[in-house]
Protein backbone atom coordinates (compact mmCIF):
# COMPACT_ATOMS: atom_id res chain seq x y z
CA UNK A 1 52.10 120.25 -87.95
CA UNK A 2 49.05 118.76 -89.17
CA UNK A 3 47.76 115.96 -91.68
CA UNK A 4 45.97 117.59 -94.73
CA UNK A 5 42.33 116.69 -94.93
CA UNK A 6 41.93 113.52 -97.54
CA UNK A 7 38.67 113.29 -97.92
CA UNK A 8 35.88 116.08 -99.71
CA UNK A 9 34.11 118.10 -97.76
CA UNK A 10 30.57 117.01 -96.91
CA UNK A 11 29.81 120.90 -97.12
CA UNK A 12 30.71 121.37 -100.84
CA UNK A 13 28.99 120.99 -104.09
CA UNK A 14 30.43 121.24 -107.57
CA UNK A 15 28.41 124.05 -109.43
CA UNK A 16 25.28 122.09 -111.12
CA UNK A 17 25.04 119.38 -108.88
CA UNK A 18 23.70 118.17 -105.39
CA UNK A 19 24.95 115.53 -103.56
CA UNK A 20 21.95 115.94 -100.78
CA UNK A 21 18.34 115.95 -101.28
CA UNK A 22 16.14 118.93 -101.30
CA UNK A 23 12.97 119.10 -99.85
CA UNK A 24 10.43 121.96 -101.44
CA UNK A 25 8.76 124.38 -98.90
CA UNK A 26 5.72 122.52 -99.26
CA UNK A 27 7.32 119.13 -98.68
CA UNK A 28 8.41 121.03 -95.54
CA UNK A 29 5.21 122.51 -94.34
CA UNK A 30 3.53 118.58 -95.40
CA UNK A 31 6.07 116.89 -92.82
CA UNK A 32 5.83 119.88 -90.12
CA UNK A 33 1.91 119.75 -90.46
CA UNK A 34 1.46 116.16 -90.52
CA UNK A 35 3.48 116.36 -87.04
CA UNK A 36 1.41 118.83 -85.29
CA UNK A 37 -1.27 116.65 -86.48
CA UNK A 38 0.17 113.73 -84.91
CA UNK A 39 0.61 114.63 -81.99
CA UNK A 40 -2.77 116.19 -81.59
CA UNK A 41 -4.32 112.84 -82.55
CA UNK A 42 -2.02 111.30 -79.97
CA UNK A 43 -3.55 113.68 -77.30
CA UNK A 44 -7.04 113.10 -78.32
CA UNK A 45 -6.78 109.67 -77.87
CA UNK A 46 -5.79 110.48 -74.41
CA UNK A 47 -8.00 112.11 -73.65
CA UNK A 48 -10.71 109.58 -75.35
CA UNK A 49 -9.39 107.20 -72.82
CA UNK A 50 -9.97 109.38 -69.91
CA UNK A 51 -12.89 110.99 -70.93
CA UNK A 52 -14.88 109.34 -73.93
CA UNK A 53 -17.18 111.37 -75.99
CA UNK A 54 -18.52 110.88 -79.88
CA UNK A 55 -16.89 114.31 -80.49
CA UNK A 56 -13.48 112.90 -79.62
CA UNK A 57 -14.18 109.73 -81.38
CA UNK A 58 -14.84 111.83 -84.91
CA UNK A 59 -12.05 114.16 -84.18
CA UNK A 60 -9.69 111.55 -83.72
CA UNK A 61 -10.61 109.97 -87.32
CA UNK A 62 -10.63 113.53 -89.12
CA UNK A 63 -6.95 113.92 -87.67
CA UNK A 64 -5.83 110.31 -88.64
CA UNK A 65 -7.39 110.80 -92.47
CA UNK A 66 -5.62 114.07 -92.38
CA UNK A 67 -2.23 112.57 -90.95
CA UNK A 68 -2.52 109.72 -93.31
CA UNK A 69 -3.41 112.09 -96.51
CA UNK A 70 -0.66 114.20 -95.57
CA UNK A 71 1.93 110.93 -95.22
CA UNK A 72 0.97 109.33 -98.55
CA UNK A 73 -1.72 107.27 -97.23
CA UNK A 74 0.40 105.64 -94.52
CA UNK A 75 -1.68 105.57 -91.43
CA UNK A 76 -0.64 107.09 -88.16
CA UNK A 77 0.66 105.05 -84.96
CA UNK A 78 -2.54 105.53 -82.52
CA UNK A 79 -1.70 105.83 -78.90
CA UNK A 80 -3.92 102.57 -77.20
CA UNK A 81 -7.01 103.62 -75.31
CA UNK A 82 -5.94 102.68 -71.49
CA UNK A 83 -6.28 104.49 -67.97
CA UNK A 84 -4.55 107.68 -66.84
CA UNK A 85 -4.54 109.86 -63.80
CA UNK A 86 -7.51 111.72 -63.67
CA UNK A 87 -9.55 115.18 -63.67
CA UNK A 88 -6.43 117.40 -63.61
CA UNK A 89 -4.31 115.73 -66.29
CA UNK A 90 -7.69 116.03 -68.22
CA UNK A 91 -7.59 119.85 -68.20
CA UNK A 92 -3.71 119.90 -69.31
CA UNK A 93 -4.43 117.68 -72.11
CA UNK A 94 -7.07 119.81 -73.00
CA UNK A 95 -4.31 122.77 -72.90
CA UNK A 96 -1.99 120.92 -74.75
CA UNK A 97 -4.20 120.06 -77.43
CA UNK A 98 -5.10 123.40 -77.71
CA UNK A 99 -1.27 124.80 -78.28
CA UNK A 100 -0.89 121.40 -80.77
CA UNK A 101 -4.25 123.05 -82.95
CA UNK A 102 -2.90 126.29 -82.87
CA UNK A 103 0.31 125.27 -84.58
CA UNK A 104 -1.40 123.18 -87.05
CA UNK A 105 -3.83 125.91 -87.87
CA UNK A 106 -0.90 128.13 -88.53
CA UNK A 107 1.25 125.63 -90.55
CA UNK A 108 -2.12 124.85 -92.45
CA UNK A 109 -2.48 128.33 -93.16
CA UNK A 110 0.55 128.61 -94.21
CA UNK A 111 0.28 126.46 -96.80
CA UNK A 112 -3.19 126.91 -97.93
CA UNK A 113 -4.82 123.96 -96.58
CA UNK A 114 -8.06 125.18 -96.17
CA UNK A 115 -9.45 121.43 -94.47
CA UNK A 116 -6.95 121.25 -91.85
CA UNK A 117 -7.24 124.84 -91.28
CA UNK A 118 -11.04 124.20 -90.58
CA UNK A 119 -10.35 121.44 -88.30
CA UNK A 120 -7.27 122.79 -86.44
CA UNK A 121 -9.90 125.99 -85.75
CA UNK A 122 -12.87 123.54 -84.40
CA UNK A 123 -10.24 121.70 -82.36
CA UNK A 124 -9.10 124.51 -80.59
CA UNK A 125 -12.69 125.69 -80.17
CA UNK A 126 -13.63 122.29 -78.78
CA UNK A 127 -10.82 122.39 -76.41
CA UNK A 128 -10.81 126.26 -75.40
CA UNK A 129 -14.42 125.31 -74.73
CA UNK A 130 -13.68 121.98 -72.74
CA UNK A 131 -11.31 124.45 -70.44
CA UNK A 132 -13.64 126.91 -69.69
CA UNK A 133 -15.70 126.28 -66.85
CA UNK A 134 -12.98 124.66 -65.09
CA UNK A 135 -10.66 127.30 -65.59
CA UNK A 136 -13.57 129.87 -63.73
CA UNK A 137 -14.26 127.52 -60.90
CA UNK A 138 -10.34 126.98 -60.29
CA UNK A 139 -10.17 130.72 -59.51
């Protein structure tokens, strides 16, 4: 009726031995913090293009020591400093990198990493605080 299967299974191990790597919780929390963390610096350079500031300058090289500590020293890819759209894709980056700090702060939490914790918490000020007035005059 059928052909018998020939090969192992990829889903079984032999009592006392692994034939896939393990990752530790904190290995996972490193790689799932260092992405949030990414991605934020990725949006701050965005918005660095469209709207340059010395508090977006610093932020961006806090996040990319952090990124890089958190990847063995490796640095992270920077997203090039060119032109967007404008004054409403400013206030969704500024939402966006708001959500990004959140989920670092939690994952840095999470894992007791009291630095990224404080700068996931001043990013989210910096952006909840860059939203503000435009979110009360858009009303």
């Amino acid at each position: 009726m059928y052909e018998p299967i020939r090969s192992k299974s990829v889903n079984s191990t032999v009592a006392g031995s692994t034939s896939f790597p393990h990752r530790s919780r904190e290995e996972e929390l490193d790689i799932q913090l260092s992405g949030h963390l990414a991605a934020l610096l990725a949006v701050t350079d965005e918005l660095r293009a469209l709207a340059p500031s010395a508090d977006l300058d610093a932020a961006a090289e806090r996040l990319a020591g952090q990124v890089a500590r958190l990847r063995g020293g490796r640095t992270p890819a920077r997203v090039p400093l060119t032109a967007a759209k404008g004054e409403p894709h400013v206030a969704a980056l500024h939402r966006r990198a708001h959500t990004l700090a959140g989920r670092a702060l939690v994952v840095a939490a999470s894992r007791a990493d009291t630095a990224v914790a404080i700068l996931a918490a001043e990013r989210m000020d910096a952006h909840a605080a860059a939203l503000e007035p435009r979110e009360l005059t858009s009303r």
